[in-house]
PDB file of N, CA and C in Angstrom:
ATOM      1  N   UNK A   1      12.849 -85.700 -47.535  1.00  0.00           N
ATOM      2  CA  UNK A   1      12.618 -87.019 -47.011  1.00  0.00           C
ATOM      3  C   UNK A   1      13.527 -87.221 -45.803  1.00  0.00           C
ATOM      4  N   UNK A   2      12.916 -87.445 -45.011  1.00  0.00           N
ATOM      5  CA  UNK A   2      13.837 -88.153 -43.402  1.00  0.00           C
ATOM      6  C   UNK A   2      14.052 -89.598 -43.747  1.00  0.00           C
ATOM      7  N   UNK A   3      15.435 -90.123 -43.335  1.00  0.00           N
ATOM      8  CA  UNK A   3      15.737 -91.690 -43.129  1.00  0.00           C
ATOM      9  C   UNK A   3      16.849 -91.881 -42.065  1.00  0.00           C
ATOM     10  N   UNK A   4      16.211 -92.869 -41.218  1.00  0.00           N
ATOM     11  CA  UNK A   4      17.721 -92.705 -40.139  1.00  0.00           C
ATOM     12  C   UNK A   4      17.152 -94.621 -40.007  1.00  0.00           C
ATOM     13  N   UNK A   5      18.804 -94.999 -39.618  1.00  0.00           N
ATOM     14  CA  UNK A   5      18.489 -96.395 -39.415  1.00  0.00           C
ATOM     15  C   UNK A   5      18.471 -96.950 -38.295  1.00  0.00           C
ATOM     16  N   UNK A   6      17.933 -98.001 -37.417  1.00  0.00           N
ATOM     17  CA  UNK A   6      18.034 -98.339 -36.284  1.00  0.00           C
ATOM     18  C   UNK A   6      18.702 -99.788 -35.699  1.00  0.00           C
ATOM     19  N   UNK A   7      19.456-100.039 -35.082  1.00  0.00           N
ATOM     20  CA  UNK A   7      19.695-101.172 -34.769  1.00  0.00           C
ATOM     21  C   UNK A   7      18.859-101.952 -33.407  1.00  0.00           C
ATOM     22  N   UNK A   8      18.601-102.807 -33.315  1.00  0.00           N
ATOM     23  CA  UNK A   8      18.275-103.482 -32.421  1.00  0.00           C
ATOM     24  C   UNK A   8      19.105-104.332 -31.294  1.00  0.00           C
ATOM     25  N   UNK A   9      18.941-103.760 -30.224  1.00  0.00           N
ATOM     26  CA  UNK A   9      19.587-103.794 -28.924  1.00  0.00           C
ATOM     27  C   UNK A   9      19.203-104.921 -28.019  1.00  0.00           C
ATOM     28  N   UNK A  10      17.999-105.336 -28.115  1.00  0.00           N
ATOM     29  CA  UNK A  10      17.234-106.149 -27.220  1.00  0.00           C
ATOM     30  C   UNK A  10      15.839-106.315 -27.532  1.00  0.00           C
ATOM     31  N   UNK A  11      15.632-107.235 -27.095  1.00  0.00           N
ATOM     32  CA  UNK A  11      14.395-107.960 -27.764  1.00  0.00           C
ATOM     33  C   UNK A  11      13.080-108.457 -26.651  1.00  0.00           C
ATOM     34  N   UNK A  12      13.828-108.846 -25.366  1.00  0.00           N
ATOM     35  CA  UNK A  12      13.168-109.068 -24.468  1.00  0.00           C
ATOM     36  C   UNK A  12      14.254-108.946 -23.025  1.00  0.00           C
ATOM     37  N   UNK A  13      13.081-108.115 -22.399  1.00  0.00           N
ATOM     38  CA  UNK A  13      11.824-108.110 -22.182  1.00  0.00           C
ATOM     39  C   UNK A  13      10.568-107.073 -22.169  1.00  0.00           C
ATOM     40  N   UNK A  14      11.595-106.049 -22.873  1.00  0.00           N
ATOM     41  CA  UNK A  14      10.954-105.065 -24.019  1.00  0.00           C
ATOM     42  C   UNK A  14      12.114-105.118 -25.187  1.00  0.00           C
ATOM     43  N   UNK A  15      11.338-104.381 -26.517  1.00  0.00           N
ATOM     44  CA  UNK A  15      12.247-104.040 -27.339  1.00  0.00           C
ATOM     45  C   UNK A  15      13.537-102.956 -27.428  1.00  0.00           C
ATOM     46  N   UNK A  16      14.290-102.392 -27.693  1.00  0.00           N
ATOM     47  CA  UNK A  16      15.327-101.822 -27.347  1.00  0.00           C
ATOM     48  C   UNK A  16      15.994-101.442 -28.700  1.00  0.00           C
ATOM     49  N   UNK A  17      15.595-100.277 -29.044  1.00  0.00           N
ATOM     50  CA  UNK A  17      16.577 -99.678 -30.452  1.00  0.00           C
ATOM     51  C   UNK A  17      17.800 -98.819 -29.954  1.00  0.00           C
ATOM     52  N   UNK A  18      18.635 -98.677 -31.007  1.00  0.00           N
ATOM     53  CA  UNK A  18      19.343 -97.263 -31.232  1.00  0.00           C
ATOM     54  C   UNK A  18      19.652 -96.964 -32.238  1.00  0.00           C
ATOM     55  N   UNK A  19      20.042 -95.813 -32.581  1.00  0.00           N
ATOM     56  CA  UNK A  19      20.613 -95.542 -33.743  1.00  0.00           C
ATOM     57  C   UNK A  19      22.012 -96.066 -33.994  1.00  0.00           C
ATOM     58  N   UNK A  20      21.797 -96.781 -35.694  1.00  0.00           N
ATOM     59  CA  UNK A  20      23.398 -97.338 -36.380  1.00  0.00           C
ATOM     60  C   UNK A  20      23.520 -96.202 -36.881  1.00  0.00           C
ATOM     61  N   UNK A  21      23.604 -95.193 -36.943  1.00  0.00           N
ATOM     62  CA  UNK A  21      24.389 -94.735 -37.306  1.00  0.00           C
ATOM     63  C   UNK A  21      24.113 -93.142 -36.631  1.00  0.00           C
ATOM     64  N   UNK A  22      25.305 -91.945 -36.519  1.00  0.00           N
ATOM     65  CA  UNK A  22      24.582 -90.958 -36.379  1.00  0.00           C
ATOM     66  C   UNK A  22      23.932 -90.208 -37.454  1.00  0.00           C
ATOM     67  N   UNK A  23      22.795 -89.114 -37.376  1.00  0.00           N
ATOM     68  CA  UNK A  23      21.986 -88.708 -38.134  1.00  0.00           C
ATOM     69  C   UNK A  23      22.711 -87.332 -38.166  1.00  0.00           C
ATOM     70  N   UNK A  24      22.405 -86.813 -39.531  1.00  0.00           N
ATOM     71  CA  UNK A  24      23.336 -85.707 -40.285  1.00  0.00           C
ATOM     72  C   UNK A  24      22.153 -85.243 -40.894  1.00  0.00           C
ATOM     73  N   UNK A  25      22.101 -83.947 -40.802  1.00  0.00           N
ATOM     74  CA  UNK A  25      21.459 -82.967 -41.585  1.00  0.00           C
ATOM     75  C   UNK A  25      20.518 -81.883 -40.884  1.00  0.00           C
ATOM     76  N   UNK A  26      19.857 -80.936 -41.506  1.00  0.00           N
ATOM     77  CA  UNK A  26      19.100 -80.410 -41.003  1.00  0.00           C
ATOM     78  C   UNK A  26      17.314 -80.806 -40.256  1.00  0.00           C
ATOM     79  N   UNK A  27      16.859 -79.913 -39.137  1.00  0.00           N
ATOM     80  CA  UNK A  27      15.425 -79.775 -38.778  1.00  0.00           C
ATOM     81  C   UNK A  27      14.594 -79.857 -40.184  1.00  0.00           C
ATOM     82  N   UNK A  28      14.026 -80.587 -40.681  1.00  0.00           N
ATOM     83  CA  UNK A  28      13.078 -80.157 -42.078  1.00  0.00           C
ATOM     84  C   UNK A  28      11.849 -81.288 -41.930  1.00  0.00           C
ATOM     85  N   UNK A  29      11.859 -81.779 -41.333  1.00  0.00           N
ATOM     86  CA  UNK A  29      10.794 -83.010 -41.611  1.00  0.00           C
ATOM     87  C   UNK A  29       9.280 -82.406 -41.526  1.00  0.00           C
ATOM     88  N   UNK A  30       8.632 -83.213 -41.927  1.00  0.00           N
ATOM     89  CA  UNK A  30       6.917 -82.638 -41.743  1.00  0.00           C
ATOM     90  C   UNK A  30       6.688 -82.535 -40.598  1.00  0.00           C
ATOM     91  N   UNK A  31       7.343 -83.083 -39.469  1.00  0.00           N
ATOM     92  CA  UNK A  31       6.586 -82.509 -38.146  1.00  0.00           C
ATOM     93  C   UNK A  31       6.881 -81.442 -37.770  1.00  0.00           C
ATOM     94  N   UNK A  32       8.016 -80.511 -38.650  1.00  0.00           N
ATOM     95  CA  UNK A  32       8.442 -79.367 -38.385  1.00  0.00           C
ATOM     96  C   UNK A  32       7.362 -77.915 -38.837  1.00  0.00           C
ATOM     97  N   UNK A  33       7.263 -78.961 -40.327  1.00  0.00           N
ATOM     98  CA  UNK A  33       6.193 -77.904 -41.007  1.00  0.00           C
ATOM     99  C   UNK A  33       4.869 -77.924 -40.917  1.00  0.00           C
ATOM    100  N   UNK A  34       4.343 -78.858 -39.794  1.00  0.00           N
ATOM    101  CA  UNK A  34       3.205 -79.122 -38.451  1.00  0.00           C
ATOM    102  C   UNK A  34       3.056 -77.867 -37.796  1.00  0.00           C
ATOM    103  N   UNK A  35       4.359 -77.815 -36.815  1.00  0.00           N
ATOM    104  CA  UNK A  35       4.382 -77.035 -35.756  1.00  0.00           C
ATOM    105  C   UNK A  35       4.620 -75.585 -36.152  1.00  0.00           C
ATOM    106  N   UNK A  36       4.935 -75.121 -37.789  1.00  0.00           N
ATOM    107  CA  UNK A  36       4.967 -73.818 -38.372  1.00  0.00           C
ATOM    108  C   UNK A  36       3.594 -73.518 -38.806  1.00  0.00           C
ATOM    109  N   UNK A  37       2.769 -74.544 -39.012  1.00  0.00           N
ATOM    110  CA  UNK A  37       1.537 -74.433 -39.479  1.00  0.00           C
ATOM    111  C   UNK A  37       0.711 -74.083 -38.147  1.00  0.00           C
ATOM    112  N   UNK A  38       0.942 -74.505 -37.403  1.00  0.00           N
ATOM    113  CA  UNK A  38       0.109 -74.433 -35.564  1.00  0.00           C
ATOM    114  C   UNK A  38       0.761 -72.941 -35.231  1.00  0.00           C
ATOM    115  N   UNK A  39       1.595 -72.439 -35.398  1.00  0.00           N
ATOM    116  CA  UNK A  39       2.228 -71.391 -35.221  1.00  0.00           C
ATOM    117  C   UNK A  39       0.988 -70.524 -35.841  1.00  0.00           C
ATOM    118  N   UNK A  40       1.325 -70.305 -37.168  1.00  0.00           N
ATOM    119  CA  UNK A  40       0.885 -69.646 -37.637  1.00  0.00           C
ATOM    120  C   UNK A  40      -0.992 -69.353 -37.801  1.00  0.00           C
ATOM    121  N   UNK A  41      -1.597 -70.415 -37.392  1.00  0.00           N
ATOM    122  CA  UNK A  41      -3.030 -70.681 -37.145  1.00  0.00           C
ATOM    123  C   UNK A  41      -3.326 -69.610 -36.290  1.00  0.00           C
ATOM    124  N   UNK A  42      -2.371 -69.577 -35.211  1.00  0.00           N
ATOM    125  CA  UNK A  42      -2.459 -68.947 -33.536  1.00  0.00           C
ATOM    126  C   UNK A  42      -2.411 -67.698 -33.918  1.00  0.00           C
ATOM    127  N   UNK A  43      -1.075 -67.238 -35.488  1.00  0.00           N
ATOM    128  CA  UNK A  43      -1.183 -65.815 -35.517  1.00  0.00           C
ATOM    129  C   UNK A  43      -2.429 -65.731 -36.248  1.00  0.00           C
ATOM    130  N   UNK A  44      -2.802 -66.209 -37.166  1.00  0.00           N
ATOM    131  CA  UNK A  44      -3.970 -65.866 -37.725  1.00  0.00           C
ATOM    132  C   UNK A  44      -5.653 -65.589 -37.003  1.00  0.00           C
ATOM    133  N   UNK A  45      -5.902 -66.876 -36.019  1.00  0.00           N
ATOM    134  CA  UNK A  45      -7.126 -66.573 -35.217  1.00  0.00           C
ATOM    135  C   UNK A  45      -6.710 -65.388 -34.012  1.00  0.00           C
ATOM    136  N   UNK A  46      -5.862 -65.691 -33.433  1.00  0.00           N
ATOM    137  CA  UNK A  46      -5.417 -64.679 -32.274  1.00  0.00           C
ATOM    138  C   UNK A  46      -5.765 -65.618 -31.334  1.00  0.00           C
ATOM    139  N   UNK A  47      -4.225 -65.716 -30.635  1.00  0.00           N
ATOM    140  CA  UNK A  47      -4.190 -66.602 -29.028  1.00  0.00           C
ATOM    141  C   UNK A  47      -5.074 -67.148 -28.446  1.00  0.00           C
ATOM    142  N   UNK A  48      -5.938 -65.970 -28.057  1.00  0.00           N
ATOM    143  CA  UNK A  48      -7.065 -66.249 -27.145  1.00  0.00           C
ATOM    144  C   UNK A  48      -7.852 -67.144 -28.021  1.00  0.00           C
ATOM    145  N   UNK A  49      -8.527 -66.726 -29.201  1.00  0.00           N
ATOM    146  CA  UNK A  49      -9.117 -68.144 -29.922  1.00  0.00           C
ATOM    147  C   UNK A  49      -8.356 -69.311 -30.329  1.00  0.00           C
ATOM    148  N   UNK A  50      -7.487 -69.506 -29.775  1.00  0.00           N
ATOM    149  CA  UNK A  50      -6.479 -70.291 -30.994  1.00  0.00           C
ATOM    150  C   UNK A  50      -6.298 -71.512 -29.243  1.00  0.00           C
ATOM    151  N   UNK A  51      -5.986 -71.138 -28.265  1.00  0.00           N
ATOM    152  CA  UNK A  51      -6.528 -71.440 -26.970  1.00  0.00           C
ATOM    153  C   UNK A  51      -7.231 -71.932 -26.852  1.00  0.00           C
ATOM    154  N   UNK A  52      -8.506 -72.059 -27.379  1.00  0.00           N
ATOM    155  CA  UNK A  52      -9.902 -72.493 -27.307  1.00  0.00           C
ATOM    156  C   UNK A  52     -10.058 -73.844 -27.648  1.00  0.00           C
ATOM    157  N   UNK A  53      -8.935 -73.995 -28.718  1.00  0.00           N
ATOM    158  CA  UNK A  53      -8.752 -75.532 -29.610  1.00  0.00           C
ATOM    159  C   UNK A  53      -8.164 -76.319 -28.498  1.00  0.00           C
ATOM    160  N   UNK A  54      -9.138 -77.471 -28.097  1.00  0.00           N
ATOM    161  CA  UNK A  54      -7.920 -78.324 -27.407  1.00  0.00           C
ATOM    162  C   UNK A  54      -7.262 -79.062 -27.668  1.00  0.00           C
ATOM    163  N   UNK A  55      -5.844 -79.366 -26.755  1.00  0.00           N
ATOM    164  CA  UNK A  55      -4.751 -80.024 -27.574  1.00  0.00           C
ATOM    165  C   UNK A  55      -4.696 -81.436 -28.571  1.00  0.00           C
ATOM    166  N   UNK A  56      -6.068 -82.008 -28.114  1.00  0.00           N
ATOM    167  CA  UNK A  56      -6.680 -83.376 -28.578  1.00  0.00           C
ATOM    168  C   UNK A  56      -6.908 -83.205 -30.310  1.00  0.00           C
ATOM    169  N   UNK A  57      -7.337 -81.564 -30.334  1.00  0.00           N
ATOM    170  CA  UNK A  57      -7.877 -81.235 -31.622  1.00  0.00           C
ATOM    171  C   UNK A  57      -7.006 -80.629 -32.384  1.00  0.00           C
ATOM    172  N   UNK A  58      -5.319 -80.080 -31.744  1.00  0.00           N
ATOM    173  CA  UNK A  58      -4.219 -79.949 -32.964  1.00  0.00           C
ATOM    174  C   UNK A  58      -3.280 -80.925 -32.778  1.00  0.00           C
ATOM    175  N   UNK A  59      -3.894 -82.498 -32.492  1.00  0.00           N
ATOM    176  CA  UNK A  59      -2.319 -83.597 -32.516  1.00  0.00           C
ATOM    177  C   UNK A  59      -2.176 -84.731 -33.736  1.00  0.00           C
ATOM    178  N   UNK A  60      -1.416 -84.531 -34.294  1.00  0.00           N
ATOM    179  CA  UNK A  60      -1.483 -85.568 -35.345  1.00  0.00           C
ATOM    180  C   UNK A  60      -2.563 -86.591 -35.276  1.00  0.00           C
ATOM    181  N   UNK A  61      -3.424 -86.625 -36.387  1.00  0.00           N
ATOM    182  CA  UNK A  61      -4.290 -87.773 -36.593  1.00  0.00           C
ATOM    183  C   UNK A  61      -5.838 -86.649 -36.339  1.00  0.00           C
ATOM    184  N   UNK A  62      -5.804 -85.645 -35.929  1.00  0.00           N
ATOM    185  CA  UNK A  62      -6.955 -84.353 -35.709  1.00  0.00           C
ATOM    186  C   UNK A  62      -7.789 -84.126 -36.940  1.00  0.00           C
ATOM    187  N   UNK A  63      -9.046 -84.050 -36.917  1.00  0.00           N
ATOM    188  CA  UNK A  63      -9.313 -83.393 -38.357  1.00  0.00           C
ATOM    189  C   UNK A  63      -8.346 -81.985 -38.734  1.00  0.00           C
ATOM    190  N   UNK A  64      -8.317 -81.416 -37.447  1.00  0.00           N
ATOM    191  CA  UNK A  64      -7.399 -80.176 -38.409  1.00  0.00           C
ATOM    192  C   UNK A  64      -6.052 -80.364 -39.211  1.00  0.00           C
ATOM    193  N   UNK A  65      -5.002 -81.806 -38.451  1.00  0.00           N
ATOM    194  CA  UNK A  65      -4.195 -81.713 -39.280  1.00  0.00           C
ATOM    195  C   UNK A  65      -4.120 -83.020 -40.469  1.00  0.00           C
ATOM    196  N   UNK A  66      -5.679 -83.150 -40.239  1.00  0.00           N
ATOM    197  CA  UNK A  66      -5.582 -84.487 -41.432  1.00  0.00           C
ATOM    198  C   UNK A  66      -5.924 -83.773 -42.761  1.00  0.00           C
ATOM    199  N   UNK A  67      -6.489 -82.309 -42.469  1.00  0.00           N
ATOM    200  CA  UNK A  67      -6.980 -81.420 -43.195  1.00  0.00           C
ATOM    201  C   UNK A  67      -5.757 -80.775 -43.769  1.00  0.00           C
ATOM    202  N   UNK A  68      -4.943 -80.308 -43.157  1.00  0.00           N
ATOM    203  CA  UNK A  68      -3.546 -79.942 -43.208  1.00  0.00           C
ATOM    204  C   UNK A  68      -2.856 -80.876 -43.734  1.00  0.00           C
ATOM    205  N   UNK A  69      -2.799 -82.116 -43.609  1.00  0.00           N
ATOM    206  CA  UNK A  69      -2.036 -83.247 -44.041  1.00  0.00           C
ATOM    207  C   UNK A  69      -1.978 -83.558 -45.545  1.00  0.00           C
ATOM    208  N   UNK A  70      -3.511 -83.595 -45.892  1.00  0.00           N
ATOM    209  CA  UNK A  70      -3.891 -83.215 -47.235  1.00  0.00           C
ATOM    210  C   UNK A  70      -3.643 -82.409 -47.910  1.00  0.00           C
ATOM    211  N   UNK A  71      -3.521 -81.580 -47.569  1.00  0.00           N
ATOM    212  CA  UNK A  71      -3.038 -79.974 -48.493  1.00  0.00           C
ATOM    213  C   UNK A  71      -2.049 -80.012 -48.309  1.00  0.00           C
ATOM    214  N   UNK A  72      -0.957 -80.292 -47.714  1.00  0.00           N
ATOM    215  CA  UNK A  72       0.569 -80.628 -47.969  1.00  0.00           C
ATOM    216  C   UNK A  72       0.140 -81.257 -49.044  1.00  0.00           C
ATOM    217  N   UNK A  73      -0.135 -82.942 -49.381  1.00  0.00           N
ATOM    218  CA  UNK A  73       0.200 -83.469 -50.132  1.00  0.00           C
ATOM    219  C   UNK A  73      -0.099 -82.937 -51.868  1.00  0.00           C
ATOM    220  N   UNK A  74      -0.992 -82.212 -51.579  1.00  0.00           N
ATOM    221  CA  UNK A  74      -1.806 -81.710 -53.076  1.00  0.00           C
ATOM    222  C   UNK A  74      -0.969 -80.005 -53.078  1.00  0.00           C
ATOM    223  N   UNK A  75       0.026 -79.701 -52.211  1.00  0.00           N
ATOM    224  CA  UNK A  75       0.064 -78.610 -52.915  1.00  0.00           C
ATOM    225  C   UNK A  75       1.598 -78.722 -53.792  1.00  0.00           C
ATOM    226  N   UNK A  76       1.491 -77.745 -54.992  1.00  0.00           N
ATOM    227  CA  UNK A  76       1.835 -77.598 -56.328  1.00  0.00           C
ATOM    228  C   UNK A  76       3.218 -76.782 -56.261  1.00  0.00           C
ATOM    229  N   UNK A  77       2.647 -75.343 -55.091  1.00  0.00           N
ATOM    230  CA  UNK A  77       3.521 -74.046 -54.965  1.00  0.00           C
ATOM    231  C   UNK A  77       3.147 -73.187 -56.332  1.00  0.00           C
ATOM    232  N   UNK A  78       2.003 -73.461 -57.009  1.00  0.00           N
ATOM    233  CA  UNK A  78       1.381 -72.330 -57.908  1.00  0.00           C
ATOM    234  C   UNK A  78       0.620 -71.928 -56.762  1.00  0.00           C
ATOM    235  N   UNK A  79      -0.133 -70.289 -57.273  1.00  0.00           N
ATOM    236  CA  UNK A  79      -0.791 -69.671 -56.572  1.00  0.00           C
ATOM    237  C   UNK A  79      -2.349 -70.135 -56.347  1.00  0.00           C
ATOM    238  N   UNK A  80      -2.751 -70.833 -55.201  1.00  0.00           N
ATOM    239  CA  UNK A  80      -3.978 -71.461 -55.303  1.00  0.00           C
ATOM    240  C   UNK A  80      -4.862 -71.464 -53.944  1.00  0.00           C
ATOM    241  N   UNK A  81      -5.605 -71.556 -53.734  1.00  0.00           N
ATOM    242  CA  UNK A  81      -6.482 -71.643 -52.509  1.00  0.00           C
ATOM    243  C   UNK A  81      -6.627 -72.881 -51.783  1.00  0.00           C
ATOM    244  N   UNK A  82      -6.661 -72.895 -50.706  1.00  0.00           N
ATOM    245  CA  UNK A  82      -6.323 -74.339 -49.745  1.00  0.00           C
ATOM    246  C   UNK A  82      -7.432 -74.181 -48.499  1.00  0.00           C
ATOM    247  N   UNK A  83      -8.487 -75.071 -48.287  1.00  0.00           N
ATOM    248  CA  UNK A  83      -9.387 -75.001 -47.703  1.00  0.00           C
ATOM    249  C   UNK A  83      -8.702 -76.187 -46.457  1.00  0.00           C
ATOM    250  N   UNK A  84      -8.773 -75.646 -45.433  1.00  0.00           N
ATOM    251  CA  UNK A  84      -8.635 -76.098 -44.207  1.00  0.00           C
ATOM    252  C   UNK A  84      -9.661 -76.551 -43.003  1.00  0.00           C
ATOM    253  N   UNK A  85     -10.086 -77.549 -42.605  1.00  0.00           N
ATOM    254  CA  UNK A  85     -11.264 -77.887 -41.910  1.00  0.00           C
ATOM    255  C   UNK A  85     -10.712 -77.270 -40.442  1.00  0.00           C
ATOM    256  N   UNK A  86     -11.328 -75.889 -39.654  1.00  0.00           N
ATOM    257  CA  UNK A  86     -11.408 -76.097 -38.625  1.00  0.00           C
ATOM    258  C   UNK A  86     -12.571 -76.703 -37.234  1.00  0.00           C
ATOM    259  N   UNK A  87     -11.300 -77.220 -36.129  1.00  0.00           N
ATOM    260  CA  UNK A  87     -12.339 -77.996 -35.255  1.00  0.00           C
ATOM    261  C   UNK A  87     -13.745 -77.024 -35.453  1.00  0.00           C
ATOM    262  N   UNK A  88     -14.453 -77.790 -34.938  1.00  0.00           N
ATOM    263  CA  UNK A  88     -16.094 -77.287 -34.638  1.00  0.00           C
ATOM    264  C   UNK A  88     -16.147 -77.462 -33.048  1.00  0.00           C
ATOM    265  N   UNK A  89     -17.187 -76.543 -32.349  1.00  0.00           N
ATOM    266  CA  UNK A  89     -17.384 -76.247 -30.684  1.00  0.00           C
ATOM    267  C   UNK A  89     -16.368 -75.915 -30.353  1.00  0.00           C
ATOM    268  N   UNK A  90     -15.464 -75.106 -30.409  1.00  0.00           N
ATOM    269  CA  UNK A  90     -13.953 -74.405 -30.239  1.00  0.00           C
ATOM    270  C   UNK A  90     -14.567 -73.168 -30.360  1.00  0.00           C
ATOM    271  N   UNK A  91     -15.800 -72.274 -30.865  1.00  0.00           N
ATOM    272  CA  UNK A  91     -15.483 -71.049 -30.567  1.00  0.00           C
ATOM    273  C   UNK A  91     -15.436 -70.581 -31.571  1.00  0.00           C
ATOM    274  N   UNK A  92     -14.495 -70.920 -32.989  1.00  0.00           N
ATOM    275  CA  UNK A  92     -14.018 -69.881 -33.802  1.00  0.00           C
ATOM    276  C   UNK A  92     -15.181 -69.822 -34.785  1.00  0.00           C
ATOM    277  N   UNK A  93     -15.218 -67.899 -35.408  1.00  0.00           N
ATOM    278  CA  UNK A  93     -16.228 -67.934 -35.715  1.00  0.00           C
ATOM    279  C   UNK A  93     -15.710 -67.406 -37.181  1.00  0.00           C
ATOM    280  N   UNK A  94     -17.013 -67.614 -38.009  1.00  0.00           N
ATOM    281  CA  UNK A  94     -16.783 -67.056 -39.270  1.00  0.00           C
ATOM    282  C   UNK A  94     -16.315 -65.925 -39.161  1.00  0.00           C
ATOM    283  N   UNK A  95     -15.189 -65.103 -39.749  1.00  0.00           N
ATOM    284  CA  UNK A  95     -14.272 -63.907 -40.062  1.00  0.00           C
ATOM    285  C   UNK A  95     -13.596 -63.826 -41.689  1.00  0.00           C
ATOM    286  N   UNK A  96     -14.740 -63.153 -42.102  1.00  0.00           N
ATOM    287  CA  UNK A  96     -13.988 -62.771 -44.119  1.00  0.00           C
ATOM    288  C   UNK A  96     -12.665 -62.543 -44.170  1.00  0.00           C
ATOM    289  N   UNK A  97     -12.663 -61.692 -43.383  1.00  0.00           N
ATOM    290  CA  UNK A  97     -11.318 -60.811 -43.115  1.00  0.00           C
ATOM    291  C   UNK A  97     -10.257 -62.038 -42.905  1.00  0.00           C
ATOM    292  N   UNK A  98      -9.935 -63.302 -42.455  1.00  0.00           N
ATOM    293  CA  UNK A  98      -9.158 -63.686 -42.244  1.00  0.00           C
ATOM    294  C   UNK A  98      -9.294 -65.471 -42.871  1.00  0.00           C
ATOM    295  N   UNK A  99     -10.371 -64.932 -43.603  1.00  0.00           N
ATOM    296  CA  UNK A  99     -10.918 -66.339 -44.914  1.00  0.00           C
ATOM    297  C   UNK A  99     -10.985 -67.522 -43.786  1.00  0.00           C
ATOM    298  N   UNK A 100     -12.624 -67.311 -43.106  1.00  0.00           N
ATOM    299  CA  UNK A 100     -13.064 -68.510 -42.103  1.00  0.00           C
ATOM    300  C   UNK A 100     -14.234 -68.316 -42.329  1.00  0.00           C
ATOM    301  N   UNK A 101     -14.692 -68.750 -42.867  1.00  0.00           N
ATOM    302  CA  UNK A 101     -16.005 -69.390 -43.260  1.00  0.00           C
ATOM    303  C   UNK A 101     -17.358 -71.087 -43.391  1.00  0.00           C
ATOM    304  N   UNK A 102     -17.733 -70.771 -42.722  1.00  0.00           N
ATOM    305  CA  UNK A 102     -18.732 -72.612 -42.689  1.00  0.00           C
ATOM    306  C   UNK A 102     -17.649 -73.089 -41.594  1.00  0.00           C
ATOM    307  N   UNK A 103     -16.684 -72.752 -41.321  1.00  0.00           N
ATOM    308  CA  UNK A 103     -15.560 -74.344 -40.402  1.00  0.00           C
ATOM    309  C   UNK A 103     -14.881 -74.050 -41.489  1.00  0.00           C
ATOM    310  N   UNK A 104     -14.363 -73.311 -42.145  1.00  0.00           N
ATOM    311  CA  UNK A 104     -13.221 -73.720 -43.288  1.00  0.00           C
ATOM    312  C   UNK A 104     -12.366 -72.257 -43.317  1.00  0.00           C
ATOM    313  N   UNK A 105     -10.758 -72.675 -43.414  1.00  0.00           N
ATOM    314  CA  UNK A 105      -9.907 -71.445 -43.599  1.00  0.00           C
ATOM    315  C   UNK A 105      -9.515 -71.484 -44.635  1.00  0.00           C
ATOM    316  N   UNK A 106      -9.702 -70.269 -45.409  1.00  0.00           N
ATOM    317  CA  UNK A 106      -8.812 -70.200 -46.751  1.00  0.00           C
ATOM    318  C   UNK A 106      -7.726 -69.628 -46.634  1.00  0.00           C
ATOM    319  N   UNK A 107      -6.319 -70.854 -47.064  1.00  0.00           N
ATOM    320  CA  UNK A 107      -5.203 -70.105 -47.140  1.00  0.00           C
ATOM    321  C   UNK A 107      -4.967 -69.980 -48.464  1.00  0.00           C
ATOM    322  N   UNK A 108      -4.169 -68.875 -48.442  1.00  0.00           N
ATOM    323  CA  UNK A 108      -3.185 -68.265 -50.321  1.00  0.00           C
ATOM    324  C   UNK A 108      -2.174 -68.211 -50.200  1.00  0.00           C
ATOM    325  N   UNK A 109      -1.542 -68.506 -50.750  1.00  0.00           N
ATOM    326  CA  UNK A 109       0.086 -67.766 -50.828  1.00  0.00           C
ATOM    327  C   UNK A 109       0.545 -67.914 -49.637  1.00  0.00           C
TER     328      UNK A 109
END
């Protein structure tokens, strides 16, 4: 869980935060394990297809990572299968070999 607190600086004639306090701890938040997940997509399709996705279609709020978003929340860490919606008109094509099938990636383990 991330928590950091903010104080308020100004009010008008925009709003104006900062941090009360400084923030302690490690990189771990979900937008971290976002950008390990986008990582790893890229190794899985290969660059050049992974390229194809535009940036509109891997930014928070995307079907791909609302698809992703979901399977964070439901996963267990038993050994199980995780169906991933990829974009559609991007190119990527069904591949067994790398569990992409209909628009859908199967990850394991």
């Amino acid at each position: 869980m991330d928590l950091i607190s903010y104080r308020i600086t100004q009010v008008s004639p925009f709003l104006r935060v900062e941090e009360a306090a400084i923030g302690s701890g490690d990189k771990c938040g979900a937008t971290y394990v976002d950008k390990e997940f986008l990582a790893w997509l890229e190794k899985k399709l290969g660059s050049p297809a992974f390229k194809q996705i535009p940036q509109a279609k891997t930014r928070h709020g995307s079907q791909l990572m609302n698809s992703f978003e979901t399977a964070k929340m439901h996963f267990t860490g038993n050994s199980e299968e995780i169906q991933i919606s990829l974009p559609r008109g991007c190119g990527i094509e069904d591949d067994e070999e790398n569990g992409i099938e209909d628009g859908e990636l199967t990850m394991t383990e």
